[in-house]
C-alpha atoms as a PDB file:
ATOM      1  CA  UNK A   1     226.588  99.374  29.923  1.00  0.00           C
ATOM      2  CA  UNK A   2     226.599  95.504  30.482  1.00  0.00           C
ATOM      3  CA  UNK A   3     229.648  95.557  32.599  1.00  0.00           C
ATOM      4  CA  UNK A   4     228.225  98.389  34.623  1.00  0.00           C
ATOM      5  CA  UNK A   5     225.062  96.615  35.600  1.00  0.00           C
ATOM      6  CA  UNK A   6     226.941  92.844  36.025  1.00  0.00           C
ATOM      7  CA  UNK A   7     230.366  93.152  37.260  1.00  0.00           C
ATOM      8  CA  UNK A   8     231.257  90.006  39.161  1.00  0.00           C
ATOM      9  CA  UNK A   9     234.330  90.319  41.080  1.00  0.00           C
ATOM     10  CA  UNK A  10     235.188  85.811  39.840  1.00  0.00           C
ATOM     11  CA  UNK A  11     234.219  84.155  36.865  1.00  0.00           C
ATOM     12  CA  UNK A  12     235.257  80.473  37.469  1.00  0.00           C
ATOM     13  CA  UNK A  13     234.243  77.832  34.662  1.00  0.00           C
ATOM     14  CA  UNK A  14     235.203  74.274  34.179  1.00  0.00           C
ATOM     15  CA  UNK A  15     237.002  72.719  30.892  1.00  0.00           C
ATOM     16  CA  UNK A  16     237.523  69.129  29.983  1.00  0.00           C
ATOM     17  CA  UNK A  17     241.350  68.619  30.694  1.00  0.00           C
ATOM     18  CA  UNK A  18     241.985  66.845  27.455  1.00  0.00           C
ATOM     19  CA  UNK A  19     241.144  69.708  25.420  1.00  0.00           C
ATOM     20  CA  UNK A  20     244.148  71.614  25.872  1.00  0.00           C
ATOM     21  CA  UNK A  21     243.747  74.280  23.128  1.00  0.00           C
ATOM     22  CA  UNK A  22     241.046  75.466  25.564  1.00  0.00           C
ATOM     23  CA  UNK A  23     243.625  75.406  28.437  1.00  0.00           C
ATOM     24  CA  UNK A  24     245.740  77.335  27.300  1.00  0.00           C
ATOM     25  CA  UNK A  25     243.423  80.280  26.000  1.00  0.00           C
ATOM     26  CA  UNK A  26     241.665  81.014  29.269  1.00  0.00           C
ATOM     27  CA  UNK A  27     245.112  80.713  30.720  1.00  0.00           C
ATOM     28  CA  UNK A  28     246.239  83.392  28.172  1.00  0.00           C
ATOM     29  CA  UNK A  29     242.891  85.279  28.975  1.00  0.00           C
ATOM     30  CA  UNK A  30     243.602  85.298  32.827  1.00  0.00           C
ATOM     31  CA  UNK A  31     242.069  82.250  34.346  1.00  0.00           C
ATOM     32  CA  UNK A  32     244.243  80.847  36.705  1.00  0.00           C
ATOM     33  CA  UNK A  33     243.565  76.595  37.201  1.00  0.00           C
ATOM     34  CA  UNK A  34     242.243  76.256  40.916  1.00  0.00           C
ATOM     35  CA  UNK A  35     241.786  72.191  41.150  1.00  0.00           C
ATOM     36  CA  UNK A  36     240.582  68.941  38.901  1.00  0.00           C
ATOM     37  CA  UNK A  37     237.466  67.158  39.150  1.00  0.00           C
ATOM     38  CA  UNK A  38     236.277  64.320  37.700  1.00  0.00           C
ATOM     39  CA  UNK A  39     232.834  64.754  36.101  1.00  0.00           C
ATOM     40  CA  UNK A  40     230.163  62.229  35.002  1.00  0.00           C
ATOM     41  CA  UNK A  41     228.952  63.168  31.832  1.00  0.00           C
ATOM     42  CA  UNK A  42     228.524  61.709  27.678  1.00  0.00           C
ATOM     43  CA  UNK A  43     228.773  58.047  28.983  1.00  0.00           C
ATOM     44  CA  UNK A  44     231.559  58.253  31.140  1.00  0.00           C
ATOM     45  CA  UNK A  45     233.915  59.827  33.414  1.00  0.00           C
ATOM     46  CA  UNK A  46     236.387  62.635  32.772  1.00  0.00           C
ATOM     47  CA  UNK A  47     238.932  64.766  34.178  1.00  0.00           C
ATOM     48  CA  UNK A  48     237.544  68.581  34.545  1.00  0.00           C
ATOM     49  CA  UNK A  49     240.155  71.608  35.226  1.00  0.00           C
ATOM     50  CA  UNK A  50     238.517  74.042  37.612  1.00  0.00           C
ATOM     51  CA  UNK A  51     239.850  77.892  36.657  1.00  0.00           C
ATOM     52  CA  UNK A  52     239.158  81.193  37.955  1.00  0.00           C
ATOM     53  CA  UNK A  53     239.564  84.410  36.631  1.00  0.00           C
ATOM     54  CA  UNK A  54     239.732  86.990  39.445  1.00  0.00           C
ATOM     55  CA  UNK A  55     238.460  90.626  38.561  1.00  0.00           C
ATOM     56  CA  UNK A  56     238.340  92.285  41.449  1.00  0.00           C
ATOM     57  CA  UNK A  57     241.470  94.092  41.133  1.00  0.00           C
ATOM     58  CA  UNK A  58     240.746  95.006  37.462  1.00  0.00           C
ATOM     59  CA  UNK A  59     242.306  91.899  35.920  1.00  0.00           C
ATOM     60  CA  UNK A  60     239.788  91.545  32.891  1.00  0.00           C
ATOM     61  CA  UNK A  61     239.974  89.080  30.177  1.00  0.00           C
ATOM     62  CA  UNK A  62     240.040  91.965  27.191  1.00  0.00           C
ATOM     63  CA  UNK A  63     242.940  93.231  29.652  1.00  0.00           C
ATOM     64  CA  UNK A  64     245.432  90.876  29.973  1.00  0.00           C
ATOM     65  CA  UNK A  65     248.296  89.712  28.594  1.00  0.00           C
ATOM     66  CA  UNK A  66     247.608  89.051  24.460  1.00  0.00           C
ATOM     67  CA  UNK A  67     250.572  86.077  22.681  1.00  0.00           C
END
């Protein structure tokens, strides 16, 4: 029902890019990296990887490829 009602065709999110277990499951998931940022935040300044997960051609998280 949920996905019905709220279907966005990108889901883009942001992940600190020294936490590389993250990385690599939203990779795994789908989300392709798009660009870095660096983001003011906890005291200081850190490197953010922009990703985007495209699902307007049906490419789902619960669909893709599972390692």
């Amino acid at each position: 029902m949920g996905k019905e009602r709220f279907a966005p065709p990108t889901v883009r999110l942001s992940v600190a890019s020294f936490n590389r277990r993250a990385v690599t499951v939203y990779e795994r998931a789908g989300f392709q990296i798009i660009g870095e940022e660096k983001v003011r935040t906890n005291g200081g300044i850190y490197n953010f990887i922009k990703m985007e997960l495209d699902q307007s051609n049906g490419n789902q998280a619960s669909d893709s490829k599972r390692h």
